[in-house]
PDB file of N, CA and C in Angstrom:
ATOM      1  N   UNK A   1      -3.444  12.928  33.248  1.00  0.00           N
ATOM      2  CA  UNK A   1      -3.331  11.539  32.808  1.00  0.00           C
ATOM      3  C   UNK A   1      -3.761  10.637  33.955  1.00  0.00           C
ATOM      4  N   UNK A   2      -4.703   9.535  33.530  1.00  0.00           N
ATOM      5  CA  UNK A   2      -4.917   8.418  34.895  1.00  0.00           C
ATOM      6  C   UNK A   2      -4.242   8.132  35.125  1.00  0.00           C
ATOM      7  N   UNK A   3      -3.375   7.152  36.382  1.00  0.00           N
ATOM      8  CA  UNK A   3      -3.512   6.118  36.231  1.00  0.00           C
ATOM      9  C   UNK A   3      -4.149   5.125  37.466  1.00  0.00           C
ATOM     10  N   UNK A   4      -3.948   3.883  37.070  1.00  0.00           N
ATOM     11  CA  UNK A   4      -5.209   2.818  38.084  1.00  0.00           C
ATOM     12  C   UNK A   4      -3.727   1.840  38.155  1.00  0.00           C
ATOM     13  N   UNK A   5      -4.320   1.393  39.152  1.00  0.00           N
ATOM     14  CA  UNK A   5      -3.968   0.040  39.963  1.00  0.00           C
ATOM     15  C   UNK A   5      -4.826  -0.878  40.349  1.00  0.00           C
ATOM     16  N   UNK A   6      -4.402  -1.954  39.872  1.00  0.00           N
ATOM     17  CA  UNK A   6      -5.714  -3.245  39.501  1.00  0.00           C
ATOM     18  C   UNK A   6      -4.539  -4.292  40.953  1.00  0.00           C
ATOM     19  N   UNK A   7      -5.257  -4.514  41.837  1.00  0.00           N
ATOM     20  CA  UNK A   7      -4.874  -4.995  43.102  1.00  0.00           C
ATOM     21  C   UNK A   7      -5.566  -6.826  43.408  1.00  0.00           C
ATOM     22  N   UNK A   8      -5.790  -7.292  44.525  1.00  0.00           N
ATOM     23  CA  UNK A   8      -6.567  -8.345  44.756  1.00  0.00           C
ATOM     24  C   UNK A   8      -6.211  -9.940  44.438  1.00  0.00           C
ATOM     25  N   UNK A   9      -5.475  -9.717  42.769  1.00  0.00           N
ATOM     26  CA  UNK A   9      -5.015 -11.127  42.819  1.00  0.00           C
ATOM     27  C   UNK A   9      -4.463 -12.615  43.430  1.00  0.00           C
ATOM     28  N   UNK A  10      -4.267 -13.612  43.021  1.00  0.00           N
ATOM     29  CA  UNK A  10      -2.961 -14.257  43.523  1.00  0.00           C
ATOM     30  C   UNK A  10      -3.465 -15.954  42.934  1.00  0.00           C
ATOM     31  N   UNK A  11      -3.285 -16.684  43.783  1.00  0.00           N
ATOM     32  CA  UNK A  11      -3.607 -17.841  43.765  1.00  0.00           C
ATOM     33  C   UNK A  11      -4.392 -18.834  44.452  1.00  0.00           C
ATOM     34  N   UNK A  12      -5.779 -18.923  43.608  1.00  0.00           N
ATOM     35  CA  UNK A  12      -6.786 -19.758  44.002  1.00  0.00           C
ATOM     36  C   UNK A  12      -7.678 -21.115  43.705  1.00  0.00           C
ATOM     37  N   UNK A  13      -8.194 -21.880  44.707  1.00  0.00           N
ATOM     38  CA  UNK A  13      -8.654 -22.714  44.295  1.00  0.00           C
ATOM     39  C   UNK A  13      -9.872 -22.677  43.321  1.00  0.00           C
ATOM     40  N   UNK A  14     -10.451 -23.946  42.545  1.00  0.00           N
ATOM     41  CA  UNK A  14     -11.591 -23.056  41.733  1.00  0.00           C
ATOM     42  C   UNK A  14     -13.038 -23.301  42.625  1.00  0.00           C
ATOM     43  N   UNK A  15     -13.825 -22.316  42.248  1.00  0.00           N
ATOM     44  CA  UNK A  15     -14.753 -22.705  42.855  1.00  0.00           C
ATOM     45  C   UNK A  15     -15.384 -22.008  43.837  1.00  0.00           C
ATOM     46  N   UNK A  16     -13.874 -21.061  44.213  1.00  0.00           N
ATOM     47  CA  UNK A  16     -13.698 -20.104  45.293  1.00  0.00           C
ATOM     48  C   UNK A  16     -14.384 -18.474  45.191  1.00  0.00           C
ATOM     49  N   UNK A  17     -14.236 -17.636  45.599  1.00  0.00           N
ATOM     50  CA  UNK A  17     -14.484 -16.267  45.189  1.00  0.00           C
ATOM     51  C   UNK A  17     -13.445 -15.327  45.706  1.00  0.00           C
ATOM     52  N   UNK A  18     -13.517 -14.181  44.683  1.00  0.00           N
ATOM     53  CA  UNK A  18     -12.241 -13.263  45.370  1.00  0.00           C
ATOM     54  C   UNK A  18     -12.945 -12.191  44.466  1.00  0.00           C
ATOM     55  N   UNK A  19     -12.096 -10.726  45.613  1.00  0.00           N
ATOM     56  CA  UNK A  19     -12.911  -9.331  45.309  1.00  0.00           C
ATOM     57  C   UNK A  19     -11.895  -8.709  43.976  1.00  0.00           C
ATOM     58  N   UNK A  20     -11.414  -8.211  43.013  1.00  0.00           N
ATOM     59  CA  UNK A  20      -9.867  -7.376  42.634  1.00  0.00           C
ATOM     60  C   UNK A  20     -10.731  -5.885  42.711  1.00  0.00           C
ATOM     61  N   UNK A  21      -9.850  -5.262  42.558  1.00  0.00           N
ATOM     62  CA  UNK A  21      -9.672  -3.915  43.050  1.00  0.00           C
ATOM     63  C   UNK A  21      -9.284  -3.086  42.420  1.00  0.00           C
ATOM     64  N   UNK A  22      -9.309  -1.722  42.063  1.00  0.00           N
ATOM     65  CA  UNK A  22      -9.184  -1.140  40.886  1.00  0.00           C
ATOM     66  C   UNK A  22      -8.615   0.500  41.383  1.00  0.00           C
ATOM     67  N   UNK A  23      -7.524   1.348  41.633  1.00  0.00           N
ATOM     68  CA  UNK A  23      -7.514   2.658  41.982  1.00  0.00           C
ATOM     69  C   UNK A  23      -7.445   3.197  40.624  1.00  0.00           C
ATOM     70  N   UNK A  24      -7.857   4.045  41.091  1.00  0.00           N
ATOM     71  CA  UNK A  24      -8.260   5.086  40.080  1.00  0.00           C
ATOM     72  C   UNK A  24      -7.711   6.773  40.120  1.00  0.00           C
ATOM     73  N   UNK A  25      -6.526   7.387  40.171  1.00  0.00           N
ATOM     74  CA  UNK A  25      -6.236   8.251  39.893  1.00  0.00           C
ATOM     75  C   UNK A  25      -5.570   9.243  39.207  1.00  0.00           C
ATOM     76  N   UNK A  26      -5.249  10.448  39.045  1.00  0.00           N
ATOM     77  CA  UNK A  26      -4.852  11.606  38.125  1.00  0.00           C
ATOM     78  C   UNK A  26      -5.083  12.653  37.948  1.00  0.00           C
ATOM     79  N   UNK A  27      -4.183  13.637  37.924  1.00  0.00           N
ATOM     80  CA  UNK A  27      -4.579  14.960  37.475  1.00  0.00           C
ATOM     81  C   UNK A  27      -5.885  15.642  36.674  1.00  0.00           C
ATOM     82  N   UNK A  28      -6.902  15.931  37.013  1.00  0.00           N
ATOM     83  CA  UNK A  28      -7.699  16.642  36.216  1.00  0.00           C
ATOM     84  C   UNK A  28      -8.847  14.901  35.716  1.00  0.00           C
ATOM     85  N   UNK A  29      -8.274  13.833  36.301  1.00  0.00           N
ATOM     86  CA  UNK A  29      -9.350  12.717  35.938  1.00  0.00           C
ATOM     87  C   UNK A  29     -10.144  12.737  36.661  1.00  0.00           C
ATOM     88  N   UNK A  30     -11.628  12.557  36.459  1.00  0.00           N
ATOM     89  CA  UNK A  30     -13.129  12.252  37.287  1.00  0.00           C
ATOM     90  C   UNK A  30     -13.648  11.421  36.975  1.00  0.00           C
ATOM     91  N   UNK A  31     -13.203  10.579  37.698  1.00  0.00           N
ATOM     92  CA  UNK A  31     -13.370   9.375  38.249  1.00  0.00           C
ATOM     93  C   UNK A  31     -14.791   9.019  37.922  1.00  0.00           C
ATOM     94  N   UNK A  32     -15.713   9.770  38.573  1.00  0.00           N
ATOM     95  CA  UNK A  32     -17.369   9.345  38.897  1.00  0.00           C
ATOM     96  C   UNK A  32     -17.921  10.078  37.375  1.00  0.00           C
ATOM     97  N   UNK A  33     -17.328  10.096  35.959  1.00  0.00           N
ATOM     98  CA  UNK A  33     -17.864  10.882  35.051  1.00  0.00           C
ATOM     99  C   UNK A  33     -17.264   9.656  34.256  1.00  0.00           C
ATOM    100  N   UNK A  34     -16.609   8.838  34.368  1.00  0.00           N
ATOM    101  CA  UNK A  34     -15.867   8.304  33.492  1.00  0.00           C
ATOM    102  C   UNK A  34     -16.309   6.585  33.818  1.00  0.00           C
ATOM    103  N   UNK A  35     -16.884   6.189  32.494  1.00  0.00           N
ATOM    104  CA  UNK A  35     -17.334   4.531  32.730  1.00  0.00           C
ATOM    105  C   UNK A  35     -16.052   3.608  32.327  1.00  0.00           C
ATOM    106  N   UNK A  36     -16.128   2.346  33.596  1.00  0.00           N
ATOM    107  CA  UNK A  36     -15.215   1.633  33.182  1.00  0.00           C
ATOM    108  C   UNK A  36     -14.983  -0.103  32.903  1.00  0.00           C
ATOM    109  N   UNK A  37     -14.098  -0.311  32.928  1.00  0.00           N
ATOM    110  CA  UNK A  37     -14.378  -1.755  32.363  1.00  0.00           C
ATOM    111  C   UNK A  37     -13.399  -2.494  33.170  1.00  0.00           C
ATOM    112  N   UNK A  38     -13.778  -4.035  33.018  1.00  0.00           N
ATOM    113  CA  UNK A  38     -12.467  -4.887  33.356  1.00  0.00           C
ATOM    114  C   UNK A  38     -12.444  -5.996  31.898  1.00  0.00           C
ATOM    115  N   UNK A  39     -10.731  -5.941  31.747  1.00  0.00           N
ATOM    116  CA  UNK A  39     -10.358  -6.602  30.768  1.00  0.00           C
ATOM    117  C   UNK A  39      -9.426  -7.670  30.770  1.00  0.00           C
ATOM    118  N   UNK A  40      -9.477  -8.728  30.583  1.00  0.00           N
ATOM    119  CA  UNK A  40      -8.158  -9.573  31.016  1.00  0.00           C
ATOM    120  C   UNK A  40      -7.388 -10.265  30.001  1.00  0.00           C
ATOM    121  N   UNK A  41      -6.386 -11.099  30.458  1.00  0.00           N
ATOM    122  CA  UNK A  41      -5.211 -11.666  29.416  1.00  0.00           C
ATOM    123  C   UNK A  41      -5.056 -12.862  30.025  1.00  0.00           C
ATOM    124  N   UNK A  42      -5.469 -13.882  29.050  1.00  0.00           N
ATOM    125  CA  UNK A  42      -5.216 -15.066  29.565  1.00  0.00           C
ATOM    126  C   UNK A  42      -3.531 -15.610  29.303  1.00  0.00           C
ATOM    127  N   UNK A  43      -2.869 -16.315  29.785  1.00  0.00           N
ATOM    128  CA  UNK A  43      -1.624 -16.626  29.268  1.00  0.00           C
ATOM    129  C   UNK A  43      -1.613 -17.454  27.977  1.00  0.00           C
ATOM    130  N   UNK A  44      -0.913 -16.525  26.914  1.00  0.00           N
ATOM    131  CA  UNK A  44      -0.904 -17.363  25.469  1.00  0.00           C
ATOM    132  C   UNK A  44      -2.191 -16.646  24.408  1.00  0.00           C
ATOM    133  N   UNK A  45      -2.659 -15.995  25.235  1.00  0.00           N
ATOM    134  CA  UNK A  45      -4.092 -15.271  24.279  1.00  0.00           C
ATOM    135  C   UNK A  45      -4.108 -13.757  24.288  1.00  0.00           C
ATOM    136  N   UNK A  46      -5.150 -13.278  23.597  1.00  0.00           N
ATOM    137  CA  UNK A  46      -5.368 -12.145  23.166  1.00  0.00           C
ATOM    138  C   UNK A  46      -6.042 -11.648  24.477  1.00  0.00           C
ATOM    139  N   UNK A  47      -6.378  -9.865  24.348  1.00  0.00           N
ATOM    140  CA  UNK A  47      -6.663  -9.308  25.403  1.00  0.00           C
ATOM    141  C   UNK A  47      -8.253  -9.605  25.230  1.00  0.00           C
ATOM    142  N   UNK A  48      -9.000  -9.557  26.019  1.00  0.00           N
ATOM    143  CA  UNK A  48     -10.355  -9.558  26.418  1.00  0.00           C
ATOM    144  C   UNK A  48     -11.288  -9.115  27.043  1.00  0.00           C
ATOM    145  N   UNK A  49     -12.077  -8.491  26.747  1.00  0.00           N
ATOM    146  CA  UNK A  49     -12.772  -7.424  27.174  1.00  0.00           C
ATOM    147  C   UNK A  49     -14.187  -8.431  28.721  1.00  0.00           C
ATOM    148  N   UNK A  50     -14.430  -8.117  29.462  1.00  0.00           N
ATOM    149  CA  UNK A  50     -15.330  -9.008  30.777  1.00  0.00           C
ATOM    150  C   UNK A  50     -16.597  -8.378  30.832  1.00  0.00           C
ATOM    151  N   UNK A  51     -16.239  -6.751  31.037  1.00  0.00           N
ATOM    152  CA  UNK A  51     -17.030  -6.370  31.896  1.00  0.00           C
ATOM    153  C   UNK A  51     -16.967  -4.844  31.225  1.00  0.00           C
ATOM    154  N   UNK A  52     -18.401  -3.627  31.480  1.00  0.00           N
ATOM    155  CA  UNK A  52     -18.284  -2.559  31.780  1.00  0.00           C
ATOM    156  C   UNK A  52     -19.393  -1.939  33.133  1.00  0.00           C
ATOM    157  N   UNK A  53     -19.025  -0.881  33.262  1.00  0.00           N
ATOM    158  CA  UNK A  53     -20.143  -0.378  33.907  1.00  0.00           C
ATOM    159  C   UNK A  53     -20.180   1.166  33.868  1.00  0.00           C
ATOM    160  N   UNK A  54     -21.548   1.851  33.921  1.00  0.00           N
ATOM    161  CA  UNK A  54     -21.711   3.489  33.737  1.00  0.00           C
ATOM    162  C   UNK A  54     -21.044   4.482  34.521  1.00  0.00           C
ATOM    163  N   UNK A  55     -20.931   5.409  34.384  1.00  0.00           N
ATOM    164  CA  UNK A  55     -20.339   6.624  35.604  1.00  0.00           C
ATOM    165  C   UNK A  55     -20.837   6.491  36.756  1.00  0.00           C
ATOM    166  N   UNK A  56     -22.351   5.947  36.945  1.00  0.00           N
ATOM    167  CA  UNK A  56     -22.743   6.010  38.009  1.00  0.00           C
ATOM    168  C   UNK A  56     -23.046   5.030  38.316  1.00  0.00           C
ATOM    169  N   UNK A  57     -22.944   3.764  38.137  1.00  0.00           N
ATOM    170  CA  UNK A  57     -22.917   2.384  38.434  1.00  0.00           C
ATOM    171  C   UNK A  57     -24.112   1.953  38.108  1.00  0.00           C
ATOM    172  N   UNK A  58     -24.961   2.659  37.302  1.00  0.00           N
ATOM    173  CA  UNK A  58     -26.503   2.026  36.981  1.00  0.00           C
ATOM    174  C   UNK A  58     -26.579   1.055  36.629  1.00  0.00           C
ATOM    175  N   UNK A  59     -25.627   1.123  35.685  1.00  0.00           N
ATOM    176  CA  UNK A  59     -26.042  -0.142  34.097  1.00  0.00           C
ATOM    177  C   UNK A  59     -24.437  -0.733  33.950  1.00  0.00           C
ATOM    178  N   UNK A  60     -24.916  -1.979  33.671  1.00  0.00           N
ATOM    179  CA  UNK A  60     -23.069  -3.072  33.359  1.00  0.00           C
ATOM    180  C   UNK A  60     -23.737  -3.801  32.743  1.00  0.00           C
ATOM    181  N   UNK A  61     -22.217  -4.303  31.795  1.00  0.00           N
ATOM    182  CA  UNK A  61     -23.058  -5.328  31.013  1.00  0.00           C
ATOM    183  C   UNK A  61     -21.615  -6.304  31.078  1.00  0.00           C
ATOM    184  N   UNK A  62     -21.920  -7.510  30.873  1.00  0.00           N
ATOM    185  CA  UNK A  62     -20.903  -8.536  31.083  1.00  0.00           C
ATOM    186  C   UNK A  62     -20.842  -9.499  29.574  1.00  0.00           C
ATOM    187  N   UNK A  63     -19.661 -10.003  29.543  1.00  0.00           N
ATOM    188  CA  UNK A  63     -19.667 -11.179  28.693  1.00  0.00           C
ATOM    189  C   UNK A  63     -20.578 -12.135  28.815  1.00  0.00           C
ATOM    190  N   UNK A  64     -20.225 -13.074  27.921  1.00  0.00           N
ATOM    191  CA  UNK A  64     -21.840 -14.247  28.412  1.00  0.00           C
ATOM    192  C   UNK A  64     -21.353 -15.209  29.411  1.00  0.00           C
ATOM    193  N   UNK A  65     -20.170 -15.652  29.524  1.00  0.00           N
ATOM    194  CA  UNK A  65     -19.349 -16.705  30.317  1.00  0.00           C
ATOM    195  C   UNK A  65     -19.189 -16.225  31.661  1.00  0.00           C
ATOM    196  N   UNK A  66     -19.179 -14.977  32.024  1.00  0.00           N
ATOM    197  CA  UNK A  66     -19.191 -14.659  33.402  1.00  0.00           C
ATOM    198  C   UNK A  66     -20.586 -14.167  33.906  1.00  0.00           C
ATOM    199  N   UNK A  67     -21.587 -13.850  33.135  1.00  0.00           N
ATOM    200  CA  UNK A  67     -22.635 -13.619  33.730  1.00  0.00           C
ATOM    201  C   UNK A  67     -23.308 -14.297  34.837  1.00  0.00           C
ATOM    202  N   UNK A  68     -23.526 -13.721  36.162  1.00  0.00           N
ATOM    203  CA  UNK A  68     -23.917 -14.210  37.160  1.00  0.00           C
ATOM    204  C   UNK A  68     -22.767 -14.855  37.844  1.00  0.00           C
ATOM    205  N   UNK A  69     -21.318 -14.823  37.531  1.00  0.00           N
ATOM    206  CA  UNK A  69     -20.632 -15.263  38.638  1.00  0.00           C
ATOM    207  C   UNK A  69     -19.930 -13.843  39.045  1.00  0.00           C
ATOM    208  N   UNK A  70     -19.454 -12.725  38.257  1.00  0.00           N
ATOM    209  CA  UNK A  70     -18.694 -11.969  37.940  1.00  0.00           C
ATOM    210  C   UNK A  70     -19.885 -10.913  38.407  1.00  0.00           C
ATOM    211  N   UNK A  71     -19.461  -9.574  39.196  1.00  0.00           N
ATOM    212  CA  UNK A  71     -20.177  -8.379  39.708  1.00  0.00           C
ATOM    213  C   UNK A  71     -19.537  -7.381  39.349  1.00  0.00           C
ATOM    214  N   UNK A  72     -19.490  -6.473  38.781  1.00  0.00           N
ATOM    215  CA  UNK A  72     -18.831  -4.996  38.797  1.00  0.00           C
ATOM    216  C   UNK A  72     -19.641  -3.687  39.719  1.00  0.00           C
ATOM    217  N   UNK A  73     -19.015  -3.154  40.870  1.00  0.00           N
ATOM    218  CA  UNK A  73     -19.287  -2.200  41.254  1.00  0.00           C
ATOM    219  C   UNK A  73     -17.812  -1.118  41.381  1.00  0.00           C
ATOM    220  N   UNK A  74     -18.815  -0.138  41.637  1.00  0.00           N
ATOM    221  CA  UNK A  74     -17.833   1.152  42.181  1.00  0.00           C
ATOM    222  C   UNK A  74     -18.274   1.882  43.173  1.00  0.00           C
ATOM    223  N   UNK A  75     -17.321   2.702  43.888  1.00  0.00           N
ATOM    224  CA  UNK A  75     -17.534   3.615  44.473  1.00  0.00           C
ATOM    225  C   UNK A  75     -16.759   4.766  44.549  1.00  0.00           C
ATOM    226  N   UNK A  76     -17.447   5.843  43.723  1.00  0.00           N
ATOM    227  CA  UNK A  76     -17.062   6.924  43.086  1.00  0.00           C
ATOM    228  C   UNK A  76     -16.497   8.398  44.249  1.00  0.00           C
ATOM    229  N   UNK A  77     -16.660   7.587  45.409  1.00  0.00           N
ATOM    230  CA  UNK A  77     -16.488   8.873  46.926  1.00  0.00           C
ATOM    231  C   UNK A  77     -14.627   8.270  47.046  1.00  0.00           C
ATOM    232  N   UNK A  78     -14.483   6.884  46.467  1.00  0.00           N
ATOM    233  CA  UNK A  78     -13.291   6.588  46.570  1.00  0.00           C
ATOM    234  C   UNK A  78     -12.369   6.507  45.488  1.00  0.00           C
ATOM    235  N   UNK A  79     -13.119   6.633  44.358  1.00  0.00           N
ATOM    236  CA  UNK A  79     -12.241   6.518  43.230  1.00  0.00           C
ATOM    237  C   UNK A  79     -11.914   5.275  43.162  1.00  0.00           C
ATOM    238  N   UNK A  80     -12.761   4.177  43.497  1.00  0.00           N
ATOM    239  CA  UNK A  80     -12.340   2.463  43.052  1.00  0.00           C
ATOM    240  C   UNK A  80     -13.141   1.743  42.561  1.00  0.00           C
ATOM    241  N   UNK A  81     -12.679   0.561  41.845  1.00  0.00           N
ATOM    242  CA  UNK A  81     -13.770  -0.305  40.950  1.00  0.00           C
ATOM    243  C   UNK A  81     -13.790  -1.186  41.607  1.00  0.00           C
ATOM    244  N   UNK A  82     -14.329  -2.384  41.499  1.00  0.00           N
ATOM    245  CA  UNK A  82     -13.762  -3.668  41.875  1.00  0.00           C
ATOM    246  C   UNK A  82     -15.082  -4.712  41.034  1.00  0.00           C
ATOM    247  N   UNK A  83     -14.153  -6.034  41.090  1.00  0.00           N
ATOM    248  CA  UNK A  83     -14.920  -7.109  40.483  1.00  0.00           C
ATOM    249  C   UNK A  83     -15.013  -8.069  41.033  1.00  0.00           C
ATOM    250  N   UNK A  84     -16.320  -8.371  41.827  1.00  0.00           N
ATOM    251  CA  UNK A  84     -16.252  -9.582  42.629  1.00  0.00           C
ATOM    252  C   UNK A  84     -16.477 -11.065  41.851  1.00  0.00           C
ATOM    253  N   UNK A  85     -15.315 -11.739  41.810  1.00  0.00           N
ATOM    254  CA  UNK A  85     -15.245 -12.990  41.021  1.00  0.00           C
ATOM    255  C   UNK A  85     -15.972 -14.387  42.109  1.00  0.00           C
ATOM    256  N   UNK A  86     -17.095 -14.674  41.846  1.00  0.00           N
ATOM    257  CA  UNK A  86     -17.465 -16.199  42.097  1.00  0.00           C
ATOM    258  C   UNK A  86     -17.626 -17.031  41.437  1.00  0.00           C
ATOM    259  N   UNK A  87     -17.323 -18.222  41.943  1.00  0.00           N
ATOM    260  CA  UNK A  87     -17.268 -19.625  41.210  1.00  0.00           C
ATOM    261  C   UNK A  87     -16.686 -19.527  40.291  1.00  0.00           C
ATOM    262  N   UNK A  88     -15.222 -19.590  40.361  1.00  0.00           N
ATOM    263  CA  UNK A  88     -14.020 -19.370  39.408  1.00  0.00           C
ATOM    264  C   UNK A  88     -13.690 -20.793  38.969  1.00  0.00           C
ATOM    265  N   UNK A  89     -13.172 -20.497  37.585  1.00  0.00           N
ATOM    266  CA  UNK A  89     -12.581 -22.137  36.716  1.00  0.00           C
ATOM    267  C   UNK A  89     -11.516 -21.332  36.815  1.00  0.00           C
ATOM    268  N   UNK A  90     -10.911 -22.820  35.987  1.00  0.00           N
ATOM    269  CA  UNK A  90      -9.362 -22.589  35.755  1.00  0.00           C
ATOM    270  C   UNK A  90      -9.302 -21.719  34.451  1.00  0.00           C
ATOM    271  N   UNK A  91     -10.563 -21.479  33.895  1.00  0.00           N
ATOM    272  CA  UNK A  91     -10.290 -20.377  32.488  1.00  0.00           C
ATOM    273  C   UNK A  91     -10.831 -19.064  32.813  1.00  0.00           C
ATOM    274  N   UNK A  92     -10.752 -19.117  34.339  1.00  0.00           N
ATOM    275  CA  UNK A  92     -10.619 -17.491  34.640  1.00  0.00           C
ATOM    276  C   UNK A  92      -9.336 -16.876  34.746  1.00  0.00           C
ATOM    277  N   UNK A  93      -8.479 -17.998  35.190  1.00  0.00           N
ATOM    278  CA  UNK A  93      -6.823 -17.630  34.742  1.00  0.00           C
ATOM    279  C   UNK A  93      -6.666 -16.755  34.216  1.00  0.00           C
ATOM    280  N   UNK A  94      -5.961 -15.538  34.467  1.00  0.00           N
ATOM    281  CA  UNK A  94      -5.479 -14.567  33.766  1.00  0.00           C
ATOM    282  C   UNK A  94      -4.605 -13.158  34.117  1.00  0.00           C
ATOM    283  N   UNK A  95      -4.361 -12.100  33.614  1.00  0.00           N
ATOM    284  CA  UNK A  95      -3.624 -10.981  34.351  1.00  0.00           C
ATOM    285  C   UNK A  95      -5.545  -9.687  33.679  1.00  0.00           C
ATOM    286  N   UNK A  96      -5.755  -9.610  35.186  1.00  0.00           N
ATOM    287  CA  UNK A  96      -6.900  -8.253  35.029  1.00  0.00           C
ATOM    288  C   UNK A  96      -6.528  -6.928  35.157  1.00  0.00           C
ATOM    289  N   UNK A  97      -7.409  -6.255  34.059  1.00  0.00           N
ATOM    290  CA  UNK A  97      -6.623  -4.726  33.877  1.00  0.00           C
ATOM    291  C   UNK A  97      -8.218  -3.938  34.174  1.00  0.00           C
ATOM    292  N   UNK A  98      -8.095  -2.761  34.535  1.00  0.00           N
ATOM    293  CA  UNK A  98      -9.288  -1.290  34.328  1.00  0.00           C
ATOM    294  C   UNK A  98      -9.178  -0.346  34.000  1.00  0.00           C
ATOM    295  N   UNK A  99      -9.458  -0.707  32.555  1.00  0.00           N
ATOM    296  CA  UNK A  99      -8.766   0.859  31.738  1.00  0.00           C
ATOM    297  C   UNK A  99     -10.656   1.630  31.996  1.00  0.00           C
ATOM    298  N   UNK A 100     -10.189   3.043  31.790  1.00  0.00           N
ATOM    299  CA  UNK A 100     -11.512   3.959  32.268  1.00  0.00           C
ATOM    300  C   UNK A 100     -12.127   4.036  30.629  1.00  0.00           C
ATOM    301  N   UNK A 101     -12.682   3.764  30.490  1.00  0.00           N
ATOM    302  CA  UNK A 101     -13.430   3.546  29.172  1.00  0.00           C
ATOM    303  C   UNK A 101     -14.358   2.562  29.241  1.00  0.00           C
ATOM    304  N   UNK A 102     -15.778   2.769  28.566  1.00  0.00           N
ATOM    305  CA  UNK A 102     -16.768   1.485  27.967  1.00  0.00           C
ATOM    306  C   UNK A 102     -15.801   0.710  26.631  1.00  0.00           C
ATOM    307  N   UNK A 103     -15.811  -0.645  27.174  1.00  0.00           N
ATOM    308  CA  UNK A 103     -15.205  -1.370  26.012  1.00  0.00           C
ATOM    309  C   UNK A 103     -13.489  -1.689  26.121  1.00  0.00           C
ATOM    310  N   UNK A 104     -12.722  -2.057  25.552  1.00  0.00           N
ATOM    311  CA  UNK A 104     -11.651  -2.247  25.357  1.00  0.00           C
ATOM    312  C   UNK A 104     -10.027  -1.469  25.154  1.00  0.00           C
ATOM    313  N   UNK A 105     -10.921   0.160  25.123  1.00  0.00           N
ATOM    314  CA  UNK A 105      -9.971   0.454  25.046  1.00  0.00           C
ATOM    315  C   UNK A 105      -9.153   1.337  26.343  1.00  0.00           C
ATOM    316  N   UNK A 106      -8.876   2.531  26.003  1.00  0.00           N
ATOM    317  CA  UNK A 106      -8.135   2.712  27.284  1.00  0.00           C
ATOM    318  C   UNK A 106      -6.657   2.938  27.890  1.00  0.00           C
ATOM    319  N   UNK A 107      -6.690   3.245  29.283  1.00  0.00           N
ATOM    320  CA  UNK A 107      -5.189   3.218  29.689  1.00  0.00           C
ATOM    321  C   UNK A 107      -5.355   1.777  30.852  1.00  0.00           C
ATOM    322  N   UNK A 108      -4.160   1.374  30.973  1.00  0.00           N
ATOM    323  CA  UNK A 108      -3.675  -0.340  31.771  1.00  0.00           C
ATOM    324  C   UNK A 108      -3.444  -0.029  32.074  1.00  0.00           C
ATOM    325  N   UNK A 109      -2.961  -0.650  33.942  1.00  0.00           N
ATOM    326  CA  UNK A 109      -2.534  -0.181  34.527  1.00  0.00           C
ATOM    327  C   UNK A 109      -1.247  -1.422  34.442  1.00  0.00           C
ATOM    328  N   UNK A 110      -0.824  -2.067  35.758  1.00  0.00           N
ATOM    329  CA  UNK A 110       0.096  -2.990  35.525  1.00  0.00           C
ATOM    330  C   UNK A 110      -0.267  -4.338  35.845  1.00  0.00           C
ATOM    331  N   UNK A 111      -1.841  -4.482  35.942  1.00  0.00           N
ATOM    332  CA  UNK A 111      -2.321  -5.209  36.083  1.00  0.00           C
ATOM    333  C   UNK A 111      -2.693  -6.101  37.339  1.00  0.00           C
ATOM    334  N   UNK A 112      -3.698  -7.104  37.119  1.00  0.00           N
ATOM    335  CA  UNK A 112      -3.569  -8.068  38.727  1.00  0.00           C
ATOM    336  C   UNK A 112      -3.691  -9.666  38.144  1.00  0.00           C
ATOM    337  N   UNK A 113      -2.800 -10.619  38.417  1.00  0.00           N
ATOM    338  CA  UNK A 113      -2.601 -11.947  37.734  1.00  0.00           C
ATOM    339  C   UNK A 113      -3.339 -12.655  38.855  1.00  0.00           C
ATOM    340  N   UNK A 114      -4.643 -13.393  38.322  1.00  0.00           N
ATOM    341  CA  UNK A 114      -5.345 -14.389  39.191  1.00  0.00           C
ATOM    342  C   UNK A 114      -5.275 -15.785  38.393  1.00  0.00           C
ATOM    343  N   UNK A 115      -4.464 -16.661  39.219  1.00  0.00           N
ATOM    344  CA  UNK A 115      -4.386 -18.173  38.921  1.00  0.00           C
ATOM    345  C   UNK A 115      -5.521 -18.896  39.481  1.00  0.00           C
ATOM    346  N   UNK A 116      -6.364 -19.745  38.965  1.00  0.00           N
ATOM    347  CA  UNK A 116      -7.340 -20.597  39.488  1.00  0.00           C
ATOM    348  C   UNK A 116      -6.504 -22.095  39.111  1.00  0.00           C
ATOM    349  N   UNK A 117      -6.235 -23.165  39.820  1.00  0.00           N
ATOM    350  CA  UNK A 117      -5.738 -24.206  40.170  1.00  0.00           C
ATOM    351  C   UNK A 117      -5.856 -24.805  41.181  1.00  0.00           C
ATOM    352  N   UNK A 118      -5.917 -26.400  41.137  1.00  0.00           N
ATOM    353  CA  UNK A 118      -6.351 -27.592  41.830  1.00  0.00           C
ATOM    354  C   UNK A 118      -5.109 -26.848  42.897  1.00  0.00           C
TER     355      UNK A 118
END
């Protein structure tokens, strides 16, 4: 069974940039075979899918609202994801998860809550 730890959060101004962070481990899980995503929860809303990317970091594809501020890489020698967030609004607000799956579904971990505010 995975599990991940989605790290990096906290509280920022907008406008700013910040890295989150993603571990990735488990019994019998491979990491570098397995494509993954970032998904978030805004407060008061439904879950939402951002981001994926391939086993081997070739190919990602993003929502349309973060394209070009939002990066997904990995590095599969460490077993970590991460999502480098630039030029953040206040409707990036949210709690970010990396379940190991293309798309939405998946295992959560316990998440990472990034506030964007004046």
């Amino acid at each position: 069974q995975v599990q991940l730890v989605e790290s990096g959060g906290g509280s920022v101004q907008p406008g700013g940039s910040v890295r989150l962070s993603c571990s990735a481990s488990g019994w019998g899980f491979d990491f570098s075979s397995n494509a993954m995503s970032w998904l978030r929860q805004a407060p008061g809303k439904g879950l939402e899918w951002i981001a994926s990317l391939t086993d081997d970091g070739s190919y990602s594809k993003y929502i349309r609202f973060v394209e070009g501020r939002f990066t997904m890489t990995r590095d599969n020698a460490k077993n970590m994801l991460y999502l480098q967030m630039n030029n953040r609004g206040v409707d990036d607000t949210a709690t970010y998860y990396c379940p190991e799956v293309w798309g939405k579904g998946g295992t959560r971990g316990p998440g990472t809550r990034v506030t964007v505010s004046e």
